[in-house]
N, C-alpha and C. Protein backbone atom coordinates (compact mmCIF):
# COMPACT_ATOMS: atom_id res chain seq x y z
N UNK A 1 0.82 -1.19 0.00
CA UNK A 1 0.00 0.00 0.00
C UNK A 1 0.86 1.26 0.00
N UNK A 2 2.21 0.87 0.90
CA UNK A 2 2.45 2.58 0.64
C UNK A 2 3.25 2.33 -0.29
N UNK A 3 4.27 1.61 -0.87
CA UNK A 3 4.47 1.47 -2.63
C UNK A 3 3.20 2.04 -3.24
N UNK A 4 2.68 2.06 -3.26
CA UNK A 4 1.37 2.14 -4.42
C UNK A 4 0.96 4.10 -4.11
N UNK A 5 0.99 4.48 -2.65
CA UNK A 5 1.00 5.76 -2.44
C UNK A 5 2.26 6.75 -3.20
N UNK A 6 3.06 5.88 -2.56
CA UNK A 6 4.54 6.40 -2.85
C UNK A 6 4.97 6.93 -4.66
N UNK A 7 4.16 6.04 -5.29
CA UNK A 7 4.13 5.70 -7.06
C UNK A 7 3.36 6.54 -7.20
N UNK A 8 2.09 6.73 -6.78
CA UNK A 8 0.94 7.52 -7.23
C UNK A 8 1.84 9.60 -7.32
N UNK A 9 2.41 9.45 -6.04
CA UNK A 9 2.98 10.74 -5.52
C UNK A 9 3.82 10.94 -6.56
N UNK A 10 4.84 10.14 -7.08
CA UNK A 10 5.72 10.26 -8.11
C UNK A 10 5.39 10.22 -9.09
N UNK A 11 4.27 9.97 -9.86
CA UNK A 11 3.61 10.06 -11.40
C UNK A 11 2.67 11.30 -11.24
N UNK A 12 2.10 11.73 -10.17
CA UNK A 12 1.41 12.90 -10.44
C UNK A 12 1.96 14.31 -10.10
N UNK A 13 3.13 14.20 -9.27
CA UNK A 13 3.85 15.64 -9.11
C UNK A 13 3.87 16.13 -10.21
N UNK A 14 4.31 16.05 -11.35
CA UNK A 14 4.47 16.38 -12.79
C UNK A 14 3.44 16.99 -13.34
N UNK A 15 2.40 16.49 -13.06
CA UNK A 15 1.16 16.86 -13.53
C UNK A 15 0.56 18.00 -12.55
N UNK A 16 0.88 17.78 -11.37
CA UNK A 16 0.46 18.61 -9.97
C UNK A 16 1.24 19.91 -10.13
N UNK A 17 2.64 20.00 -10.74
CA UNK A 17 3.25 21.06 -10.45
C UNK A 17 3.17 22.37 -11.69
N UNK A 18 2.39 21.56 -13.15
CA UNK A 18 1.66 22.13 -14.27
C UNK A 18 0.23 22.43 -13.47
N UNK A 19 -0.28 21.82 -12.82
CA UNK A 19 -2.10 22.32 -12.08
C UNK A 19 -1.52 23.77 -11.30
N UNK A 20 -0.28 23.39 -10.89
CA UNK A 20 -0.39 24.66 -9.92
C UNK A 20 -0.04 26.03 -10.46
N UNK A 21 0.93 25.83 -11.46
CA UNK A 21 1.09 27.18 -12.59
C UNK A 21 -0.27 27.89 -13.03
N UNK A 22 -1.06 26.91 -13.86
CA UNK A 22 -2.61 27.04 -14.14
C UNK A 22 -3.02 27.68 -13.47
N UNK A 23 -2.98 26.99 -12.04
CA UNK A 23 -3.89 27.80 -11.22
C UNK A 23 -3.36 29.35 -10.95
N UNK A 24 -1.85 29.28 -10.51
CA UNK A 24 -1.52 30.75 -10.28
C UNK A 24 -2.22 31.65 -11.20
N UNK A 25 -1.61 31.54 -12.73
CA UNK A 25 -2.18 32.12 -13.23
C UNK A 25 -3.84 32.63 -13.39
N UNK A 26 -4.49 31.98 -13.66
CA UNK A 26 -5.78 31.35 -13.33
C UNK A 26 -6.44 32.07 -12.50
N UNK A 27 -5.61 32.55 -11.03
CA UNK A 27 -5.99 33.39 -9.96
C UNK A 27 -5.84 34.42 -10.10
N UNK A 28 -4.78 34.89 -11.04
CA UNK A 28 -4.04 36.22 -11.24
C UNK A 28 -5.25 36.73 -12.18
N UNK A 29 -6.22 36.06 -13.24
CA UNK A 29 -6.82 36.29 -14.58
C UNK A 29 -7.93 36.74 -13.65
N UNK A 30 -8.14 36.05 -12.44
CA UNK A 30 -9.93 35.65 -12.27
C UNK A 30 -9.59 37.09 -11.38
N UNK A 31 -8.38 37.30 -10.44
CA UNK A 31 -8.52 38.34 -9.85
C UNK A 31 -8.83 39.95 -10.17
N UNK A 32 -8.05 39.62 -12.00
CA UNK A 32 -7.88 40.71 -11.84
C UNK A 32 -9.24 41.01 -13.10
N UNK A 33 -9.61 39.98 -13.61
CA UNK A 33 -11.16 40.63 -14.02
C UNK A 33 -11.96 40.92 -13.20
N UNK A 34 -11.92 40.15 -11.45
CA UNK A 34 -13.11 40.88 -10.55
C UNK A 34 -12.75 41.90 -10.12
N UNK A 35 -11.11 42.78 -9.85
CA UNK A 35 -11.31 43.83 -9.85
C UNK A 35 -11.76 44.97 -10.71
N UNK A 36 -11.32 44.47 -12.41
CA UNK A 36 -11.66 45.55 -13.34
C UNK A 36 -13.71 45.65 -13.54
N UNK A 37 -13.98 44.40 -13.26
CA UNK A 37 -15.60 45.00 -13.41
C UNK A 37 -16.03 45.54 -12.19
N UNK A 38 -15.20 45.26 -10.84
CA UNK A 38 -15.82 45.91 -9.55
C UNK A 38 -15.45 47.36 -9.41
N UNK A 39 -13.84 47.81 -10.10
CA UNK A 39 -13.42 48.88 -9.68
C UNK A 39 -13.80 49.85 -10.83
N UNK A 40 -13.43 49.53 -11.84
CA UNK A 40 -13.55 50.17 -13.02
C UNK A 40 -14.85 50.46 -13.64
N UNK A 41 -15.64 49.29 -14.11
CA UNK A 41 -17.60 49.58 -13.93
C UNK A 41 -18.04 49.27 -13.23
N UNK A 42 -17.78 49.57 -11.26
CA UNK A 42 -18.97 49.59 -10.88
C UNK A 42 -19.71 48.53 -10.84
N UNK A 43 -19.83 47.43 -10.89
CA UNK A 43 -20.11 46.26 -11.10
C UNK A 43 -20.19 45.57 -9.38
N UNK A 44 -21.28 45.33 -9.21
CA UNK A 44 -21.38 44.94 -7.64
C UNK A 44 -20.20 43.50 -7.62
N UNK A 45 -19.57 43.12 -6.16
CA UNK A 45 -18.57 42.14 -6.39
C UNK A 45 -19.33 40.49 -6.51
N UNK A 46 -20.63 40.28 -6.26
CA UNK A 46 -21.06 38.99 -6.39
C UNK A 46 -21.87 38.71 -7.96
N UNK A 47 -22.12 40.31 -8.38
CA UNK A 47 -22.27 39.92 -9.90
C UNK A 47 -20.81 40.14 -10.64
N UNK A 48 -20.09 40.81 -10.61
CA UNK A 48 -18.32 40.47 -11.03
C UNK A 48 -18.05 38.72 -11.07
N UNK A 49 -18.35 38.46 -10.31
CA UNK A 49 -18.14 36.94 -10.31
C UNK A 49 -18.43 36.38 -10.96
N UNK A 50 -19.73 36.68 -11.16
CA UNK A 50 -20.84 35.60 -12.05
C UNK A 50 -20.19 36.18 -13.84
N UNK A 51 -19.59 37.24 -14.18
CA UNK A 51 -19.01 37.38 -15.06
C UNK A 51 -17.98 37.11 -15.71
N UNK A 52 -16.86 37.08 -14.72
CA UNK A 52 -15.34 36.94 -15.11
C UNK A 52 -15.04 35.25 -15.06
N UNK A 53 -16.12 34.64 -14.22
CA UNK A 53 -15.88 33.22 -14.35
C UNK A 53 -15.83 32.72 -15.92
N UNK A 54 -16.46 33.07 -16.85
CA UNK A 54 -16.65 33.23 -18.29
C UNK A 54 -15.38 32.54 -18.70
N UNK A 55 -14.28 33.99 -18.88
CA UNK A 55 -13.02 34.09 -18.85
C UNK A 55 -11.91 33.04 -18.33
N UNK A 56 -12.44 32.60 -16.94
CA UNK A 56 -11.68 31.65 -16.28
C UNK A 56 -11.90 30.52 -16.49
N UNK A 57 -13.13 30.26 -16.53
CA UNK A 57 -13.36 28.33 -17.59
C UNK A 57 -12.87 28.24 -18.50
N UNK A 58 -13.09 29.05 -19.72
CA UNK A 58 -11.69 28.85 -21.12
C UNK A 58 -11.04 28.94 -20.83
N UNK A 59 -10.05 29.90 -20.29
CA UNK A 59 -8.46 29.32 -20.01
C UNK A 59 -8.07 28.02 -18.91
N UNK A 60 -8.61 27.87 -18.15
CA UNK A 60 -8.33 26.39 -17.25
C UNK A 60 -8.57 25.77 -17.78
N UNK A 61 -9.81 25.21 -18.32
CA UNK A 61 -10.50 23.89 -19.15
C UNK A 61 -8.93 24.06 -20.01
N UNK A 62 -9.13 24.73 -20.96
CA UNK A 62 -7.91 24.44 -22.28
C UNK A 62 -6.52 24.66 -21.67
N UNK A 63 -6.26 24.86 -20.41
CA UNK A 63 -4.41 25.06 -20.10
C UNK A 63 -4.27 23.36 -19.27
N UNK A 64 -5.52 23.35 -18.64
CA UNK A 64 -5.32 21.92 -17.99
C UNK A 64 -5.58 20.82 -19.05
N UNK A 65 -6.78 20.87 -20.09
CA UNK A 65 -6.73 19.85 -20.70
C UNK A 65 -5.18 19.48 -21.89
N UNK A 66 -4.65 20.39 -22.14
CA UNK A 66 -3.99 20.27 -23.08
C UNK A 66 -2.58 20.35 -22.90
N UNK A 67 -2.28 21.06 -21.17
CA UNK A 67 -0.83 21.32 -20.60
C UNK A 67 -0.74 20.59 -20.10
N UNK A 68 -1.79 20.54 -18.72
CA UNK A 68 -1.31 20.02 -17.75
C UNK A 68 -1.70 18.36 -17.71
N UNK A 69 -2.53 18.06 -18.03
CA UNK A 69 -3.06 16.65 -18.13
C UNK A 69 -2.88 15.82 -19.68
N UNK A 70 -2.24 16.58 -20.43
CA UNK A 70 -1.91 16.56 -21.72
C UNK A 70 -2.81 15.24 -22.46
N UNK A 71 -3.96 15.89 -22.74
CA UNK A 71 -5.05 15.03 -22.99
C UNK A 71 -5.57 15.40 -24.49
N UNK A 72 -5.40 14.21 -25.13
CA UNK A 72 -5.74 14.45 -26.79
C UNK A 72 -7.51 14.02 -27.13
N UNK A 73 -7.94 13.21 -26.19
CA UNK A 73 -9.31 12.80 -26.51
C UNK A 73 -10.39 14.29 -26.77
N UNK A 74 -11.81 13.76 -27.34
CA UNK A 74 -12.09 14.51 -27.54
C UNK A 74 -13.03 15.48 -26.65
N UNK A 75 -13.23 16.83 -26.07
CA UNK A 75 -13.62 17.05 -25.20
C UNK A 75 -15.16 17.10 -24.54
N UNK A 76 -16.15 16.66 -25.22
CA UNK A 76 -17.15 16.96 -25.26
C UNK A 76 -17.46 16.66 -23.75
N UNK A 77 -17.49 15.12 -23.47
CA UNK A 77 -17.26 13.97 -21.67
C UNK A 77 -16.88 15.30 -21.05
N UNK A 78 -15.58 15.65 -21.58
CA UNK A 78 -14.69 16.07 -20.02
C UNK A 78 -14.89 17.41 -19.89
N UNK A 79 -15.58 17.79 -21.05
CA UNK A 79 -16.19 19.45 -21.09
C UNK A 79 -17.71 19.11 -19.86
N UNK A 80 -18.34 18.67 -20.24
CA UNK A 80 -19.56 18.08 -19.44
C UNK A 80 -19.36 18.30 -18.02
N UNK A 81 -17.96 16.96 -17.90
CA UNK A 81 -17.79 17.01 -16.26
C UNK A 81 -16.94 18.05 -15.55
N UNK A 82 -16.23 18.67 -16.43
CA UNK A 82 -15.41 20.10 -16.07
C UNK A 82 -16.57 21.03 -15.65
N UNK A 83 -17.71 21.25 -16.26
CA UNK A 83 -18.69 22.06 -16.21
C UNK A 83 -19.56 21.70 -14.88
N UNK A 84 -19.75 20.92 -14.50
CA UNK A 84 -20.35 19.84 -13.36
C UNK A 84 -19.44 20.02 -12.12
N UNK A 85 -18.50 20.07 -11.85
CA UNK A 85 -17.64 20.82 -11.19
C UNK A 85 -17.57 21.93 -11.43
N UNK A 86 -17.19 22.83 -12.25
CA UNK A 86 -17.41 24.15 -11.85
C UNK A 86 -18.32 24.79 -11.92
N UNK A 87 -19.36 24.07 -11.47
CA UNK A 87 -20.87 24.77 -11.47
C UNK A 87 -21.02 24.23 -10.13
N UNK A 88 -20.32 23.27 -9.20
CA UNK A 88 -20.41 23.26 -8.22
C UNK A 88 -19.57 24.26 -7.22
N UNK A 89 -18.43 25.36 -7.73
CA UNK A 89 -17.49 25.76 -7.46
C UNK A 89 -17.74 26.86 -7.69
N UNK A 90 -18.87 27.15 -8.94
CA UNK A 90 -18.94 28.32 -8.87
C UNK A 90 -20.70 28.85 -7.54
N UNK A 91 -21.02 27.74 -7.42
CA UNK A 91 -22.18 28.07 -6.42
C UNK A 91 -21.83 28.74 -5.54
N UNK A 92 -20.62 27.60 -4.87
CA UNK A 92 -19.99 27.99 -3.54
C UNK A 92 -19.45 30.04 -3.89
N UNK A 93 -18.45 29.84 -5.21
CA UNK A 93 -17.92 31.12 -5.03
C UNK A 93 -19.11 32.30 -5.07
N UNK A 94 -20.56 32.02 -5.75
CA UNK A 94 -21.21 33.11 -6.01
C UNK A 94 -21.72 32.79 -3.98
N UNK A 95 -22.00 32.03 -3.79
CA UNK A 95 -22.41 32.24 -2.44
C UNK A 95 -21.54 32.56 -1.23
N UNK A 96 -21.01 32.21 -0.80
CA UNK A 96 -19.62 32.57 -0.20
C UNK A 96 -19.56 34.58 -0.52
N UNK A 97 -19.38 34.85 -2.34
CA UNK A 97 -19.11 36.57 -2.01
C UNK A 97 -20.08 37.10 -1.49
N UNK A 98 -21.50 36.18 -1.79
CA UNK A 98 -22.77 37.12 -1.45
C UNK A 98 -23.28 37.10 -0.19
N UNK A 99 -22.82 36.44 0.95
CA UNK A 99 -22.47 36.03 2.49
C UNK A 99 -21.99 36.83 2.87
N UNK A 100 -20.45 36.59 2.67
CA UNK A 100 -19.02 37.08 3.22
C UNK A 100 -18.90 38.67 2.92
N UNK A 101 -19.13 39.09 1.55
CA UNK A 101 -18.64 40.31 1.16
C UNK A 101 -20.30 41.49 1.24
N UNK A 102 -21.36 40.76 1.03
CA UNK A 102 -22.64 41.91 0.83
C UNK A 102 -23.27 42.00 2.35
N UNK A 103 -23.39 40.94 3.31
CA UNK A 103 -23.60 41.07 4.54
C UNK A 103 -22.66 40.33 5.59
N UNK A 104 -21.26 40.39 5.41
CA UNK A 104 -20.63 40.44 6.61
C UNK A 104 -19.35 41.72 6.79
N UNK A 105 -19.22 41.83 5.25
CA UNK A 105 -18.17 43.09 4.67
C UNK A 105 -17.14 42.65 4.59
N UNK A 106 -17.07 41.57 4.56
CA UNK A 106 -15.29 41.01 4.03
C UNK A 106 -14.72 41.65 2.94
N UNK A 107 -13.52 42.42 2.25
CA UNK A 107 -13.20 42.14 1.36
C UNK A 107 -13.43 41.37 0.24
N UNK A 108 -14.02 42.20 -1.16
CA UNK A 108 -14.30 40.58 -1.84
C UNK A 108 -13.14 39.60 -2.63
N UNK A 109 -11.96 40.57 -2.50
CA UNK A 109 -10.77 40.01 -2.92
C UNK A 109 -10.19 38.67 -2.02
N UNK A 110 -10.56 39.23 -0.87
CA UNK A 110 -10.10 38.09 0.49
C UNK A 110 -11.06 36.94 0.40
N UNK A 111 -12.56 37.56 -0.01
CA UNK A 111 -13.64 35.98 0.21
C UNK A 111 -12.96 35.43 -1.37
N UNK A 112 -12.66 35.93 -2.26
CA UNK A 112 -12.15 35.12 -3.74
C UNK A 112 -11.30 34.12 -3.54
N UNK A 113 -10.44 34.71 -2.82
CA UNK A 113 -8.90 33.95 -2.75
C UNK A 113 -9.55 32.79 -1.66
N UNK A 114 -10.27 32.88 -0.71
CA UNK A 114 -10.90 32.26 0.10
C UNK A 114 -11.37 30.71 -0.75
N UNK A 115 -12.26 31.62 -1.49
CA UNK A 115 -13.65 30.15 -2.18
C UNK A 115 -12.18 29.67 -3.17
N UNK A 116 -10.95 29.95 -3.64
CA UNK A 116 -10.46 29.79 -4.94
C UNK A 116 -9.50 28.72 -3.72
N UNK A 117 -8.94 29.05 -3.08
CA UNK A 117 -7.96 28.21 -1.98
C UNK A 117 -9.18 26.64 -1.76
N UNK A 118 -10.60 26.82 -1.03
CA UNK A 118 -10.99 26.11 -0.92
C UNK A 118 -11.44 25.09 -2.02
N UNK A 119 -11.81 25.30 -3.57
CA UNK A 119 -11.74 24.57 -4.58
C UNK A 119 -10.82 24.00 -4.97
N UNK A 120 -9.54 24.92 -5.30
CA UNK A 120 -8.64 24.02 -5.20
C UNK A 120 -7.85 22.53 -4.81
N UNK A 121 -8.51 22.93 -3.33
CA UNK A 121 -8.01 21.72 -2.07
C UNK A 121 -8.49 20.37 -3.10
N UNK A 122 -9.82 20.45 -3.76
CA UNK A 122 -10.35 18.75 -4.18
C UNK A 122 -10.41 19.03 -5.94
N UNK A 123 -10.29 19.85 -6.24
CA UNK A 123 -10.22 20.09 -7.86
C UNK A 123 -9.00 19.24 -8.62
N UNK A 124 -7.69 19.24 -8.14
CA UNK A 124 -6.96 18.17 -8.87
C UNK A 124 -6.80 17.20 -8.78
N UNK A 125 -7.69 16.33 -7.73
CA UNK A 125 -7.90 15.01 -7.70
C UNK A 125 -9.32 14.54 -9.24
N UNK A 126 -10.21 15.55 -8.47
CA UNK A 126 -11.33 15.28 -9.39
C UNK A 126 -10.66 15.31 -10.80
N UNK A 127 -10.09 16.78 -11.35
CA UNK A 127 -9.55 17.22 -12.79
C UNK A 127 -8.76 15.59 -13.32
N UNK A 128 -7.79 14.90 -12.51
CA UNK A 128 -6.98 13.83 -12.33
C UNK A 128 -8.07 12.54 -12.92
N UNK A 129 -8.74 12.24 -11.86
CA UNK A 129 -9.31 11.27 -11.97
C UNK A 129 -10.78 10.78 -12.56
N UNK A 130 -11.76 12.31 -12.95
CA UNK A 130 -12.65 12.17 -13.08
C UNK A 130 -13.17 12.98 -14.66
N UNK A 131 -12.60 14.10 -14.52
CA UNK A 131 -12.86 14.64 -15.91
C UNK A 131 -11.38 14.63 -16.74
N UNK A 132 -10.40 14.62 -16.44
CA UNK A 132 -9.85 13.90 -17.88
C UNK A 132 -9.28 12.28 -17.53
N UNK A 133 -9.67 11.36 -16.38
CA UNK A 133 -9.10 10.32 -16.20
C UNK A 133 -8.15 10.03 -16.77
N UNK A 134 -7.08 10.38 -15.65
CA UNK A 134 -5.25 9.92 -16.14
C UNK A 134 -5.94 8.68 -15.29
N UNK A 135 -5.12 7.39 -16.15
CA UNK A 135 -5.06 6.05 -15.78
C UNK A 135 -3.64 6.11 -14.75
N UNK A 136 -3.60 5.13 -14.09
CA UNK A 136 -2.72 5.36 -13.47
C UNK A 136 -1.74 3.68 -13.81
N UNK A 137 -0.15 3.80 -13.74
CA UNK A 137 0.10 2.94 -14.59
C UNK A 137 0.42 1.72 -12.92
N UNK A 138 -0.15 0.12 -13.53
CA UNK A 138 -0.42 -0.13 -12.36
C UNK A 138 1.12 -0.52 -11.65
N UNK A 139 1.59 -0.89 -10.20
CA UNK A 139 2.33 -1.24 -9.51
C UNK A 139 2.58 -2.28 -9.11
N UNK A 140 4.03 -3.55 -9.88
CA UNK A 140 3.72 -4.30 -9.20
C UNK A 140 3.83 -4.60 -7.99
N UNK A 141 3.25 -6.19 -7.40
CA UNK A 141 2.96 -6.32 -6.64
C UNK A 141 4.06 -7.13 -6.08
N UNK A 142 4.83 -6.87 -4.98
CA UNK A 142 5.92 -7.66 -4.56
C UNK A 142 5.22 -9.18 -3.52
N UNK A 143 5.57 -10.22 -4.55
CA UNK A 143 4.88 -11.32 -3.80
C UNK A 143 5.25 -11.77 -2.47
N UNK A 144 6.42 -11.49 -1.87
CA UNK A 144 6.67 -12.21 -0.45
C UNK A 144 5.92 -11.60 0.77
């Protein structure tokens, strides 16, 4: 078992350390479209959200499917379940700013980075295993 942990850790760093570029970036894109529609038009910060996410599904979907998970199939499946997740991700984030930032006054930059830290945490297992399923190559099994 921990051979098999140990393998798993070593075939997906590679892939984990391309998710995490993505994401920087990714955070840097999503941040800085919710400031330009919040600061620049005026744009309340829980509808900013519901906008710039737009922006941030095309570039992740296509930097992860094609960088980081380097996946040639065709996308229609993993568009589906990419969407299925981030329609669960984006609930949380539209709810979470409209909580945190319209009636408690958080910062909405701080509740972003907030809901974006907390997606993260289970997004590259799912991205991994569920919407572009990397197989994993198996381990043998030491018989004694």
């Amino acid at each position: 078992m921990v051979q098999k942990i140990t393998r798993y850790i070593i075939d997906a760093r590679h892939s984990f350390m391309k998710y995490f570029i993505v994401g920087v970036v990714g955070v840097g894109l999503d941040l800085g479209t919710l400031a330009l529609l919040s600061t620049m038009f005026g744009i309340a910060p829980y509808i900013s959200v519901i906008f710039n996410q737009i922006v941030v599904i095309a570039f992740n979907f296509s930097a992860n499917k094609f960088w980081t998970f380097q996946d040639k199939a065709l996308p229609h499946k993993q568009f589906v379940r990419y969407m299925m997740l981030f329609a669960m991700n984006y609930a949380l984030a539209v709810l979470f700013m409209y909580v945190f930032n319209e009636h408690l006054y958080i910062d909405y930059r701080l509740v972003r980075i907030g809901t974006i830290a907390l997606s993260m945490s289970w997004n590259f297992l799912l991205y991994r295993h569920w919407v572009f399923h990397i197989e994993e190559e198996s381990v043998p099994v030491d018989p004694r």
